[in-house]
N, C-alpha and C. Protein backbone atom coordinates (compact mmCIF):
# COMPACT_ATOMS: atom_id res chain seq x y z
N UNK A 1 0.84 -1.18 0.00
CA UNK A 1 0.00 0.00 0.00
C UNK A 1 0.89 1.25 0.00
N UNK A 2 0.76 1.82 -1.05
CA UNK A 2 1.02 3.77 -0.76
C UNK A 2 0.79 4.42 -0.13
N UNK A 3 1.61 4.91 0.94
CA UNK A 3 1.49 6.00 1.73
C UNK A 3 2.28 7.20 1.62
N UNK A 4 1.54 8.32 1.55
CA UNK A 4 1.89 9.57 1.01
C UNK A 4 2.78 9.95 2.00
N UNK A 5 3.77 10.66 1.55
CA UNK A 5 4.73 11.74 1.83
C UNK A 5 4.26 12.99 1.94
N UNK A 6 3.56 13.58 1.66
CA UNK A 6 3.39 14.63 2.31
C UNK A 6 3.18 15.34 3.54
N UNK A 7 3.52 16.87 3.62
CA UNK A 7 4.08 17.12 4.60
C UNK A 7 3.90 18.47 4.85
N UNK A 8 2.84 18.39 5.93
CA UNK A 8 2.10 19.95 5.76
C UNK A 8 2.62 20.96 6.46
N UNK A 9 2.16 21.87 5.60
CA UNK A 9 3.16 23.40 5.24
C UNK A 9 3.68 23.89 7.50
N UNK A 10 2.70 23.25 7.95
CA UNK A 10 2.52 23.97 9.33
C UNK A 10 3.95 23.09 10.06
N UNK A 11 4.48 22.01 9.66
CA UNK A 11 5.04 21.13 10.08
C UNK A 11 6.45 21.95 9.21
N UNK A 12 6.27 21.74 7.87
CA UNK A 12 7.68 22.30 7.23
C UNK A 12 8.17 23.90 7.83
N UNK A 13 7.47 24.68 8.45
CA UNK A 13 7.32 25.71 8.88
C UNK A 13 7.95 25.32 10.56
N UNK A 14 7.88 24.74 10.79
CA UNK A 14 7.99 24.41 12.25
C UNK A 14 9.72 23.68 12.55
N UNK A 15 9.97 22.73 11.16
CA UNK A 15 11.16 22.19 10.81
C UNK A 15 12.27 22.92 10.03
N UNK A 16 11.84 24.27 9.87
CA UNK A 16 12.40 25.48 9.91
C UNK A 16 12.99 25.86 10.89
N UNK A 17 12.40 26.71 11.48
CA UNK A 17 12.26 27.45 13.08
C UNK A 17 13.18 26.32 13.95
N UNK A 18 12.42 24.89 14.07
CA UNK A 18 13.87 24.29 14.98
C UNK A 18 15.46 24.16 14.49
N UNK A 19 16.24 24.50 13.67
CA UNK A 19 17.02 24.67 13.05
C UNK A 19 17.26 25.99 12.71
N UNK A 20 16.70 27.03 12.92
CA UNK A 20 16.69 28.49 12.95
C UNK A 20 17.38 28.70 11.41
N UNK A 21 16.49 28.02 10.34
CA UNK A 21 16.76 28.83 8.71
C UNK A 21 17.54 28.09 8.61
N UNK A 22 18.55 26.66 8.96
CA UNK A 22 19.77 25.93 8.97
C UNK A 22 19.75 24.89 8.39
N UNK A 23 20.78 24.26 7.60
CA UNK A 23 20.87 22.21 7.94
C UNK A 23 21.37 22.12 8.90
N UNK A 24 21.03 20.97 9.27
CA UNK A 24 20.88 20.58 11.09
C UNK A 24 22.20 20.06 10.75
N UNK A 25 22.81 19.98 9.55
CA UNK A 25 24.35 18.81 10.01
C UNK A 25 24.82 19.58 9.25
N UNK A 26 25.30 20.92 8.22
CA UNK A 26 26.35 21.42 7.95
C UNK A 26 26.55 22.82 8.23
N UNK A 27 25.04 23.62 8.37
CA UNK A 27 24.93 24.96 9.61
C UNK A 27 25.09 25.85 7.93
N UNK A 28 24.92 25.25 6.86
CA UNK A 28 24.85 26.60 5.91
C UNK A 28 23.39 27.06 6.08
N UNK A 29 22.84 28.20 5.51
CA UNK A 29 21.61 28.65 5.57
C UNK A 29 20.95 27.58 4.77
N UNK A 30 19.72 27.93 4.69
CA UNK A 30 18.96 27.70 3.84
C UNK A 30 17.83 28.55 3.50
N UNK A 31 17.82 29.90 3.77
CA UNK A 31 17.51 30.89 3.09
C UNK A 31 17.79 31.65 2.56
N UNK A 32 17.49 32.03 1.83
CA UNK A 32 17.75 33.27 0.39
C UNK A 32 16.33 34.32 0.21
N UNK A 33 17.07 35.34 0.03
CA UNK A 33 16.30 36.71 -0.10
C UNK A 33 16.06 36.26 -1.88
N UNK A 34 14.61 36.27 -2.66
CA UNK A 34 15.28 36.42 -3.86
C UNK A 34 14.17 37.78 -4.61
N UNK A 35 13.65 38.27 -3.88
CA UNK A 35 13.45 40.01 -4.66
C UNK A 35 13.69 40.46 -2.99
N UNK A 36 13.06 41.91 -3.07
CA UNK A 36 12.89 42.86 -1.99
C UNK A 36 12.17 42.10 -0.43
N UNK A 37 10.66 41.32 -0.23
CA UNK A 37 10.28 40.98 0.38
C UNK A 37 9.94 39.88 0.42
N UNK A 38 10.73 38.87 -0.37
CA UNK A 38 10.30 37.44 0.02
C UNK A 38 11.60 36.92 0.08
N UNK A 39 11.17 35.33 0.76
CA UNK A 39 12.78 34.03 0.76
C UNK A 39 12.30 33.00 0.55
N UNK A 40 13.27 32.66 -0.23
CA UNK A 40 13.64 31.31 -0.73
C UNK A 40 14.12 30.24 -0.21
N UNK A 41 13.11 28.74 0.64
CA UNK A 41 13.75 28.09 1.41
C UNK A 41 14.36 26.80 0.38
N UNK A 42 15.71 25.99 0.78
CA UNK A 42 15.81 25.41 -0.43
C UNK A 42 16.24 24.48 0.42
N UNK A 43 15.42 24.07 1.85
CA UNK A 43 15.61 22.84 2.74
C UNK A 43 14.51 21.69 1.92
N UNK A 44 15.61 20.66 2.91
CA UNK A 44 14.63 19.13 2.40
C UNK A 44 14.24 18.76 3.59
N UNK A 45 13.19 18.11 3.67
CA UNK A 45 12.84 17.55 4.79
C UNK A 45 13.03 16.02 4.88
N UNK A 46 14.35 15.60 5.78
CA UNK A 46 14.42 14.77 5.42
C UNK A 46 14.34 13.65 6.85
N UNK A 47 13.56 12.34 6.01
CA UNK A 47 12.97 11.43 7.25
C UNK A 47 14.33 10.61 7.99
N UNK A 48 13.95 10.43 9.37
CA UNK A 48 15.09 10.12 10.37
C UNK A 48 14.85 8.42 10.42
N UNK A 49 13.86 7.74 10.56
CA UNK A 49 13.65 6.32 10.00
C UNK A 49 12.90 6.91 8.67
N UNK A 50 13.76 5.87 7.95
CA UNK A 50 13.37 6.02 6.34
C UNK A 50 11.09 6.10 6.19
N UNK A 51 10.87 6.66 5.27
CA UNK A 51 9.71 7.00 5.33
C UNK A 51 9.41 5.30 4.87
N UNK A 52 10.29 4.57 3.85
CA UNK A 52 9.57 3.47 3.11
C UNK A 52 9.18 2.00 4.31
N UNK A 53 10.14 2.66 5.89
CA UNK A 53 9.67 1.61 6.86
C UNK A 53 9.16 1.93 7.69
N UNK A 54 8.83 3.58 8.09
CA UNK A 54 8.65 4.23 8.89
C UNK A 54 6.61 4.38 8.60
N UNK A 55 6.89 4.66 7.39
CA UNK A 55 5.67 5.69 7.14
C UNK A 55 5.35 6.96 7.90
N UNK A 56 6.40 7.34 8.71
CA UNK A 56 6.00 8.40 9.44
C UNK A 56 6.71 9.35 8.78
N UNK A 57 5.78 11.13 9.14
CA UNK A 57 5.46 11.94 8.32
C UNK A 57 5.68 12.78 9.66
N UNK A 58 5.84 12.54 10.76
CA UNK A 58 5.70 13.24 11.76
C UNK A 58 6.68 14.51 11.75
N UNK A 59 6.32 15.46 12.83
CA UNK A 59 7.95 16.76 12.78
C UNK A 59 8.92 15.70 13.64
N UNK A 60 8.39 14.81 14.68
CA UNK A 60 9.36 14.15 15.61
C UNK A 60 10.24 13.20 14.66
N UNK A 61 9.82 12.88 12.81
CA UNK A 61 10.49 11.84 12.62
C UNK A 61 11.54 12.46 11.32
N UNK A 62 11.38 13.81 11.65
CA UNK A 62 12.10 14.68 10.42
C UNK A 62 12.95 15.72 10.77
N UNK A 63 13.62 16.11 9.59
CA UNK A 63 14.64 16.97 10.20
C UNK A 63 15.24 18.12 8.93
N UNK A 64 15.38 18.90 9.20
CA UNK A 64 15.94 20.17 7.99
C UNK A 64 16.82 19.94 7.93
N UNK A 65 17.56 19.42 6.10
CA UNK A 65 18.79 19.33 5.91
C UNK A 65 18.90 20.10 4.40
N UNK A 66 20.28 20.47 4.10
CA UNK A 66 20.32 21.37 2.11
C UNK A 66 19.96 19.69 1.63
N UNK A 67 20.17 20.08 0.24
CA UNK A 67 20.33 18.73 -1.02
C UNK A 67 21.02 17.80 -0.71
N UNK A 68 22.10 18.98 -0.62
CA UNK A 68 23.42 17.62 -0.28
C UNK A 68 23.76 17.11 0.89
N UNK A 69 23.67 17.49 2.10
CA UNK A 69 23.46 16.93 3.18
C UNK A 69 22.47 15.32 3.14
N UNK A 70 20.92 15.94 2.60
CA UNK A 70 20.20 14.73 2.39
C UNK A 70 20.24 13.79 1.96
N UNK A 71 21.14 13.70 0.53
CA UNK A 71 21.86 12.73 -0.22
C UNK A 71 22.60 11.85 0.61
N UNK A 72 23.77 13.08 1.24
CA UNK A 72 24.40 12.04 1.61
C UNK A 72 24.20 11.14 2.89
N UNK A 73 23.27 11.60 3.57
CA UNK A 73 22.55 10.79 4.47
C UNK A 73 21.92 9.28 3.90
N UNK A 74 21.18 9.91 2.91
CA UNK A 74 20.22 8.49 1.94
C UNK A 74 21.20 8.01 1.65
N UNK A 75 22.65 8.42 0.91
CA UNK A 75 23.26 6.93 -0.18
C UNK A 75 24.40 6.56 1.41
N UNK A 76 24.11 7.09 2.52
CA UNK A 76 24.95 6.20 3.37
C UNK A 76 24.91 4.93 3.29
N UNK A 77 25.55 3.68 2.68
CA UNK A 77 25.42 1.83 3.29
C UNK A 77 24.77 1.76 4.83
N UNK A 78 25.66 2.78 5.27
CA UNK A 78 25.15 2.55 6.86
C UNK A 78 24.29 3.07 7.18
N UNK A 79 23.15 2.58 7.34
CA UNK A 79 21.33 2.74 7.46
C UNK A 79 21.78 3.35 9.15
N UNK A 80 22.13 2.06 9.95
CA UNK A 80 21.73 2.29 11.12
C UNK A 80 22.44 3.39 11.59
N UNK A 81 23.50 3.86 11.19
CA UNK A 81 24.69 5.08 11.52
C UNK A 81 23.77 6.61 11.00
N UNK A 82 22.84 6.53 10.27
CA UNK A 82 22.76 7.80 9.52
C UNK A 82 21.26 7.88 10.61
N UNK A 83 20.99 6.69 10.71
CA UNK A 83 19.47 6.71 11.48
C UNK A 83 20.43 7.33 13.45
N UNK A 84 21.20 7.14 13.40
CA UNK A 84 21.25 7.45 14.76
C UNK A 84 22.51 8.87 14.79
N UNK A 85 22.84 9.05 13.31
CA UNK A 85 23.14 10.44 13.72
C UNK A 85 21.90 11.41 13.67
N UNK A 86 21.02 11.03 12.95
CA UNK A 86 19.93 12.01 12.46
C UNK A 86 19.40 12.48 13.98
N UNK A 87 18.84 11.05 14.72
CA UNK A 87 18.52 11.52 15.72
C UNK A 87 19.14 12.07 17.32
N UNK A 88 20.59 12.49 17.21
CA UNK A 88 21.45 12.93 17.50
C UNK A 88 21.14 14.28 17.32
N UNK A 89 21.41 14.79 16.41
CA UNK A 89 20.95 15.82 15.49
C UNK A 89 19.46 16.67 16.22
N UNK A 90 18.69 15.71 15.85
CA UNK A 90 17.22 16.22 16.06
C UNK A 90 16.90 16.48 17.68
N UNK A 91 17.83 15.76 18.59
CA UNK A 91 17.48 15.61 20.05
C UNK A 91 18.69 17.19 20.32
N UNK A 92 19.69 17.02 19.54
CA UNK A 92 20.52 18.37 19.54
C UNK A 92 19.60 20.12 19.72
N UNK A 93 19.20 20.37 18.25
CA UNK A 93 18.60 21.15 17.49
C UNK A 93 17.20 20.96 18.68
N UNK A 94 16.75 20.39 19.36
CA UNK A 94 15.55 20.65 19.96
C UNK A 94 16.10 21.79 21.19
N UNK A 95 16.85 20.98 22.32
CA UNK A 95 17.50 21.84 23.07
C UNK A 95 17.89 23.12 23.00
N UNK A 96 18.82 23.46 21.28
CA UNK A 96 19.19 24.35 21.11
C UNK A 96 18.37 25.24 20.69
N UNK A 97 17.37 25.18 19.86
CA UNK A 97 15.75 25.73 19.56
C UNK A 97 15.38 26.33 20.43
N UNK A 98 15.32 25.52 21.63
CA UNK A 98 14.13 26.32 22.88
C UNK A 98 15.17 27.60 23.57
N UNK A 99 16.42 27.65 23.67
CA UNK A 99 16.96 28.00 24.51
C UNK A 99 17.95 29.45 23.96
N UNK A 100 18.43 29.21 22.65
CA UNK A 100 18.83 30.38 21.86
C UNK A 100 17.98 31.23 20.93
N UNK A 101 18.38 32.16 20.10
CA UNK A 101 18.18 32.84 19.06
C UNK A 101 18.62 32.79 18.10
N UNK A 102 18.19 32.89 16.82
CA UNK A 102 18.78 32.91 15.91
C UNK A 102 19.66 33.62 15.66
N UNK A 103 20.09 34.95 16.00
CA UNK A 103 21.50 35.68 16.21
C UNK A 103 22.57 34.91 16.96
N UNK A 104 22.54 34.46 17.60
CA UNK A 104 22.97 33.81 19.27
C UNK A 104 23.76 32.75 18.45
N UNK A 105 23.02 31.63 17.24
CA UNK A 105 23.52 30.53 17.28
C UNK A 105 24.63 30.90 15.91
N UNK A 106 23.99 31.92 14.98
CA UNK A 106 24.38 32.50 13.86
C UNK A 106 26.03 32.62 14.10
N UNK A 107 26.18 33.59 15.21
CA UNK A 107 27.75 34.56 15.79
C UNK A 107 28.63 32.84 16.34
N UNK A 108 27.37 32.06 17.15
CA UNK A 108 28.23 31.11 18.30
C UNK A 108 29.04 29.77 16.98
N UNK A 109 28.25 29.49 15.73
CA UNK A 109 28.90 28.60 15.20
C UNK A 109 29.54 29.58 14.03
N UNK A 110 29.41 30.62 13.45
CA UNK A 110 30.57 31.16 12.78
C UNK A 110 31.53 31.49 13.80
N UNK A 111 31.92 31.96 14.88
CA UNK A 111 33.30 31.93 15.50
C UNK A 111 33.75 30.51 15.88
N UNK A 112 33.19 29.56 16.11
CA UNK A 112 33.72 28.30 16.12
C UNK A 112 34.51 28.07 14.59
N UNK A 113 33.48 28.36 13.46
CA UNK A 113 34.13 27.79 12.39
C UNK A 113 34.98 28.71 11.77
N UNK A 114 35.04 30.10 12.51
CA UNK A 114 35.98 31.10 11.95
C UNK A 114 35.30 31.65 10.55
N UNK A 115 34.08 31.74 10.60
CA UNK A 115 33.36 32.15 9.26
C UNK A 115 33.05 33.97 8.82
N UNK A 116 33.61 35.02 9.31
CA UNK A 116 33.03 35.89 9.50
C UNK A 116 32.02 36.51 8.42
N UNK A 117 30.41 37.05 9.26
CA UNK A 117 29.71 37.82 8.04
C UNK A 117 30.20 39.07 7.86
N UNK A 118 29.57 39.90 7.24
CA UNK A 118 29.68 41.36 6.90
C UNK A 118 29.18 42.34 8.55
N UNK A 119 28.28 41.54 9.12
CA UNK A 119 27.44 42.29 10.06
C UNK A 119 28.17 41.82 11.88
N UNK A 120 29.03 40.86 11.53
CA UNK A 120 29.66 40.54 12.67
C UNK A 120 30.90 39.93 12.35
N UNK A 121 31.61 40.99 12.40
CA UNK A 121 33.39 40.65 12.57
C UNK A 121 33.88 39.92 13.71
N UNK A 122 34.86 38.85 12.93
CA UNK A 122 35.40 37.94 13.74
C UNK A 122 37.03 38.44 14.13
N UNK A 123 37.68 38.49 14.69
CA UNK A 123 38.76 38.77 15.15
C UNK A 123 40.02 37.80 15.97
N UNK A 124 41.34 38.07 15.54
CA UNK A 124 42.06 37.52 16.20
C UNK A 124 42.28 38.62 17.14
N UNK A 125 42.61 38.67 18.66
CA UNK A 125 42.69 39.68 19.27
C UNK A 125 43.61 39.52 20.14
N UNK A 126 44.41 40.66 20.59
CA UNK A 126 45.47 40.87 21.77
C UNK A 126 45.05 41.99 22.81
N UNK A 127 45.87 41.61 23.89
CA UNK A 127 46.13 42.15 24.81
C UNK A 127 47.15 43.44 25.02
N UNK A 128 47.02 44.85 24.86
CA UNK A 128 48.13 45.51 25.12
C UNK A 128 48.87 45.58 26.35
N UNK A 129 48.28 44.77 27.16
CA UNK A 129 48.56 45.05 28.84
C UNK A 129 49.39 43.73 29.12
N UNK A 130 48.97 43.02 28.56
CA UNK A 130 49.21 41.69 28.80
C UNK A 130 49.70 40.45 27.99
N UNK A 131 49.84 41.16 26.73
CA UNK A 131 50.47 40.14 25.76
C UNK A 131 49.64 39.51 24.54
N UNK A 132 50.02 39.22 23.76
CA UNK A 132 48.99 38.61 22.73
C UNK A 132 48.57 37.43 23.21
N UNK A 133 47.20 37.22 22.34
CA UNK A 133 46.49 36.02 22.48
C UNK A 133 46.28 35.79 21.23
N UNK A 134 46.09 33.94 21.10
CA UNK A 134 45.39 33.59 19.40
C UNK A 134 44.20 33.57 19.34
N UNK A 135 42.80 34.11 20.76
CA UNK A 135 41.50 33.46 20.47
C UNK A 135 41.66 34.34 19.24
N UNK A 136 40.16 34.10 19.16
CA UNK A 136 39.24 34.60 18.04
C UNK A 136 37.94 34.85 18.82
N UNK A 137 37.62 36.43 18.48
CA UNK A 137 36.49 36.89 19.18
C UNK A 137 35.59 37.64 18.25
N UNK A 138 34.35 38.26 18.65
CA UNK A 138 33.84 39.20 17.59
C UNK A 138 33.20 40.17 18.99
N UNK A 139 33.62 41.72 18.48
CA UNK A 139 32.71 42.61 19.17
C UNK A 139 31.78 43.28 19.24
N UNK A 140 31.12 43.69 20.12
CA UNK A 140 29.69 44.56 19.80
C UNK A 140 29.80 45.44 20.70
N UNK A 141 29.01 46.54 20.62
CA UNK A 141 28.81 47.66 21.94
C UNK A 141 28.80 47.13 22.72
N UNK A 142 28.93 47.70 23.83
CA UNK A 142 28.39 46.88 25.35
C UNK A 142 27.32 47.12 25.56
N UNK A 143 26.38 48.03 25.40
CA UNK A 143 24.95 48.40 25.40
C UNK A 143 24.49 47.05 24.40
N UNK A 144 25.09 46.34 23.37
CA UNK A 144 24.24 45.28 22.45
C UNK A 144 24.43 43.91 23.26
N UNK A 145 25.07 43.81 24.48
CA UNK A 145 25.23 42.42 24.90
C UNK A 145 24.33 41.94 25.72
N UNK A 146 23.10 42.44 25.51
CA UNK A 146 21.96 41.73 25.87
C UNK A 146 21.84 40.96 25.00
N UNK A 147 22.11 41.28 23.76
CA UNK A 147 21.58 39.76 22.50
C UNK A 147 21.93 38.91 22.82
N UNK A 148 23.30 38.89 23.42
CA UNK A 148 23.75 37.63 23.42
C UNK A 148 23.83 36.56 25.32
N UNK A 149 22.48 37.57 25.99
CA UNK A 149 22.51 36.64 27.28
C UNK A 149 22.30 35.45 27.10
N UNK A 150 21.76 34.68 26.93
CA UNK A 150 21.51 33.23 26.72
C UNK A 150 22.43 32.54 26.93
N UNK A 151 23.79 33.05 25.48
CA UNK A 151 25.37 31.99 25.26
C UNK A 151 26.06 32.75 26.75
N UNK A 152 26.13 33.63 27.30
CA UNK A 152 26.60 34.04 28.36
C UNK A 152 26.26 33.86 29.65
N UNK A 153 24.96 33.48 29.50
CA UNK A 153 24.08 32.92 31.05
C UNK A 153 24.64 31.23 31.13
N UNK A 154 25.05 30.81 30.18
CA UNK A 154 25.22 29.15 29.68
C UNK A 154 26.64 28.95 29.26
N UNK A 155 27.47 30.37 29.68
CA UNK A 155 28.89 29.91 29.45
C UNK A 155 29.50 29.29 28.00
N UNK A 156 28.59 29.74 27.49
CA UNK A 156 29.44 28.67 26.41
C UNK A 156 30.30 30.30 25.55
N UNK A 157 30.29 31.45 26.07
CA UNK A 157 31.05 32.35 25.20
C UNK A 157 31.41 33.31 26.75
N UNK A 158 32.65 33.46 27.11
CA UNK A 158 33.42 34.74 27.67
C UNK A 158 33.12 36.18 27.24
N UNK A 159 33.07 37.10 28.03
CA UNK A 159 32.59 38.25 27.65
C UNK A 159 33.45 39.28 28.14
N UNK A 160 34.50 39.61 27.84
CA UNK A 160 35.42 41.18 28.14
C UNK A 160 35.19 42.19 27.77
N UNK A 161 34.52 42.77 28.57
CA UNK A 161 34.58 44.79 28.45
C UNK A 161 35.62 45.58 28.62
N UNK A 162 36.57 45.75 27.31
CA UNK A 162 37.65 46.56 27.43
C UNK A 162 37.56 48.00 26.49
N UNK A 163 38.50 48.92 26.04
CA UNK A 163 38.33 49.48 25.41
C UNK A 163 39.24 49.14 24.42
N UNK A 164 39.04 49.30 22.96
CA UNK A 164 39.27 48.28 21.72
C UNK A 164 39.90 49.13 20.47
N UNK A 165 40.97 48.61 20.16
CA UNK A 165 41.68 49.24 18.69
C UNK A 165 41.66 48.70 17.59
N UNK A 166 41.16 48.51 16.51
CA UNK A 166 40.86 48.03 15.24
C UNK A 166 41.93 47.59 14.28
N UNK A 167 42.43 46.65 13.44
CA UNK A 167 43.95 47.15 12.93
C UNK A 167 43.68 46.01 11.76
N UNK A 168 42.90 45.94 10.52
CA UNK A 168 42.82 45.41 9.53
C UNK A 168 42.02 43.95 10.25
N UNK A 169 42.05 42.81 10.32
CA UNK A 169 41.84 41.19 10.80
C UNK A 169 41.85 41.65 12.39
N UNK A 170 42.44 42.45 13.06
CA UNK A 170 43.24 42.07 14.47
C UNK A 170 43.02 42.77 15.55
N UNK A 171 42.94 42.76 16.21
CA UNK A 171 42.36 43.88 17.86
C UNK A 171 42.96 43.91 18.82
N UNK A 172 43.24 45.08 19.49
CA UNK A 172 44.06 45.13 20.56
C UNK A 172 43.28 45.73 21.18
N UNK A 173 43.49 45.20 22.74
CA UNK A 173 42.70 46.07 23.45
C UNK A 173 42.99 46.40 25.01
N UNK A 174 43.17 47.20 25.44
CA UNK A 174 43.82 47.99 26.92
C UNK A 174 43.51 48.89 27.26
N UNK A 175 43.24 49.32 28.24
CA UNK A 175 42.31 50.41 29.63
C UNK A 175 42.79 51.70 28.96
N UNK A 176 44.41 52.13 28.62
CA UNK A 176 45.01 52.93 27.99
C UNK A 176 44.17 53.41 26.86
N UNK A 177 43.45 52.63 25.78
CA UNK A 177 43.55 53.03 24.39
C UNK A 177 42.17 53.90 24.43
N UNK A 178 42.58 55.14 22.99
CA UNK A 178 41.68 55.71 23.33
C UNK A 178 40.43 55.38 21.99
N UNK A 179 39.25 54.72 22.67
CA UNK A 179 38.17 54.16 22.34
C UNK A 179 37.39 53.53 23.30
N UNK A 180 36.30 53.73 22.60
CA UNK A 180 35.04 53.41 23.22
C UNK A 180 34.41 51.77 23.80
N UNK A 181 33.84 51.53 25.10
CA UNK A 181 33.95 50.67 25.62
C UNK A 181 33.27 49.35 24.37
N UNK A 182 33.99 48.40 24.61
CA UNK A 182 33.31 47.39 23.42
C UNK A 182 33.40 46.03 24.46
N UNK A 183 32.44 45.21 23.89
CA UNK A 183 31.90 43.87 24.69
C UNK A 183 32.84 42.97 23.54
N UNK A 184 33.70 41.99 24.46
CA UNK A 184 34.39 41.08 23.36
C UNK A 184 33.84 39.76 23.69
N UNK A 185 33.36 39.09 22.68
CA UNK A 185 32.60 37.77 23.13
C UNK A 185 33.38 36.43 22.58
N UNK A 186 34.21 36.25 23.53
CA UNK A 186 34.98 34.72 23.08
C UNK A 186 34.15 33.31 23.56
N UNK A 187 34.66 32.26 22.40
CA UNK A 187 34.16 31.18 22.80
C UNK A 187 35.18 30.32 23.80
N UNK A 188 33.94 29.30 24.61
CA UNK A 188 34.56 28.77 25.64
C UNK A 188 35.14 27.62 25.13
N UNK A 189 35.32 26.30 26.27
CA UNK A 189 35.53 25.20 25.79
C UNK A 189 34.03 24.63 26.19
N UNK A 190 33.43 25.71 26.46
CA UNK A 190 31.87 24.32 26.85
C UNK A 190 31.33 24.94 25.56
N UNK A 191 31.36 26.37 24.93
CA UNK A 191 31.28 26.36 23.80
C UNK A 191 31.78 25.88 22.45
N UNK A 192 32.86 25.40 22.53
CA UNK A 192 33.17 24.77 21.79
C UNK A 192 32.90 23.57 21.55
N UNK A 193 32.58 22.13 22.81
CA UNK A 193 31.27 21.33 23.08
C UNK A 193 30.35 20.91 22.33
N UNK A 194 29.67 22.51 22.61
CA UNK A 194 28.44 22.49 22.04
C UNK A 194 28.17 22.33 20.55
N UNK A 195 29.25 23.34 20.18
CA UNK A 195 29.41 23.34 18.09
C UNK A 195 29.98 22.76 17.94
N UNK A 196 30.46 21.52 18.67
CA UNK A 196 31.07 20.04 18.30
C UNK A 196 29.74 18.57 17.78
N UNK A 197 28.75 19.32 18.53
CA UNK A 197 27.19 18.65 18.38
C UNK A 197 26.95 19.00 17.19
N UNK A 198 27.25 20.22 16.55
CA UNK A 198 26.49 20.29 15.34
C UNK A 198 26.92 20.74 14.10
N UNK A 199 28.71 20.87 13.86
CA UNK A 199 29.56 20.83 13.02
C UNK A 199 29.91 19.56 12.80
N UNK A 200 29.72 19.14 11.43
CA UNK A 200 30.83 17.67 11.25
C UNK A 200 32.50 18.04 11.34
């Protein structure tokens, strides 16, 4: 007997949102602006027990992944490996759903992967007081680090209020310099952890 695949819009809408616009296993978008006021989602929804043994259609048995992610899930040999990363994945992305923002997770896995956007610079940064360092941080006002309470209430990102010097890639920053107070948000090792869950 045939049982339909389909998969209503309220559910694909929902398998969105838990993944915040994402594939759950490679963290590229999956939205696109393509005029002035609309986007383009170009996720698959793809089933965590195969639909042909499953028949389930459920949000609990699916998960937002791109093309190629999904592929390569399906032509895995290893059924049972792809079935228990998926739901790895999906028990991941739930937690992280309820508890962040989509800004929050945007900044927390591009500084893990060292990705910087246009709208949040990533930085290697030093110390003038104290010597260089290799993290990698990105800054914001200190008045903007409410966005980011959540990763800061949960440790998974360090937060230094110094005053900050700009210098092409690189930042220095000491009580001395003259500029304005800036919030530096480094990742931890429990942050790093965490985007270990959901970077391959």
């Amino acid at each position: 007997m045939h049982m339909s695949r389909y998969i209503p819009d309220a559910i694909k809408r929902k398998l969105l949102e838990e993944t915040q616009f994402r594939c759950a296993f490679c963290l590229d978008s999956i939205e696109h602006i393509f005029d002035d006021s609309n986007f383009f989602h170009f996720a698959e929804n793809a089933h965590i027990q195969p639909h042909n043994e499953s028949l389930d259609n459920s949000f609990e048995n699916l998960i937002c992944l791109c093309p190629t992610c999904h592929k390569k899930f399906d032509k895995n040999p290893d059924r049972d490996n792809s079935v228990s990363r998926l739901k790895a994945l999906k028990a991941h992305w739930f937690v992280a759903s309820g508890n962040y923002s989509k800004l929050e997770l945007d900044c927390l896995f591009d500084l893990f992967r060292y990705n910087p956007r246009p709208w949040i610079l990533t930085y290697q940064f030093q110390n003038s007081e104290r010597g260089k360092f290799s993290s990698l941080c990105f800054s914001v006002p200190t008045k903007q680090g409410y966005l980011f309470q959540n990763l800061i209430t949960n440790r998974l990102v360090d937060c230094v209020e110094q005053k900050g010097a700009f210098s092409g890639n690189s930042l220095t920053f000491g009580s001395n310099l003259p500029a304005e107070n800036t919030l530096l948000i480094l990742l931890t090792e429990k942050g790093k952890n965490f985007c270990k869950k959901f970077v391959s």
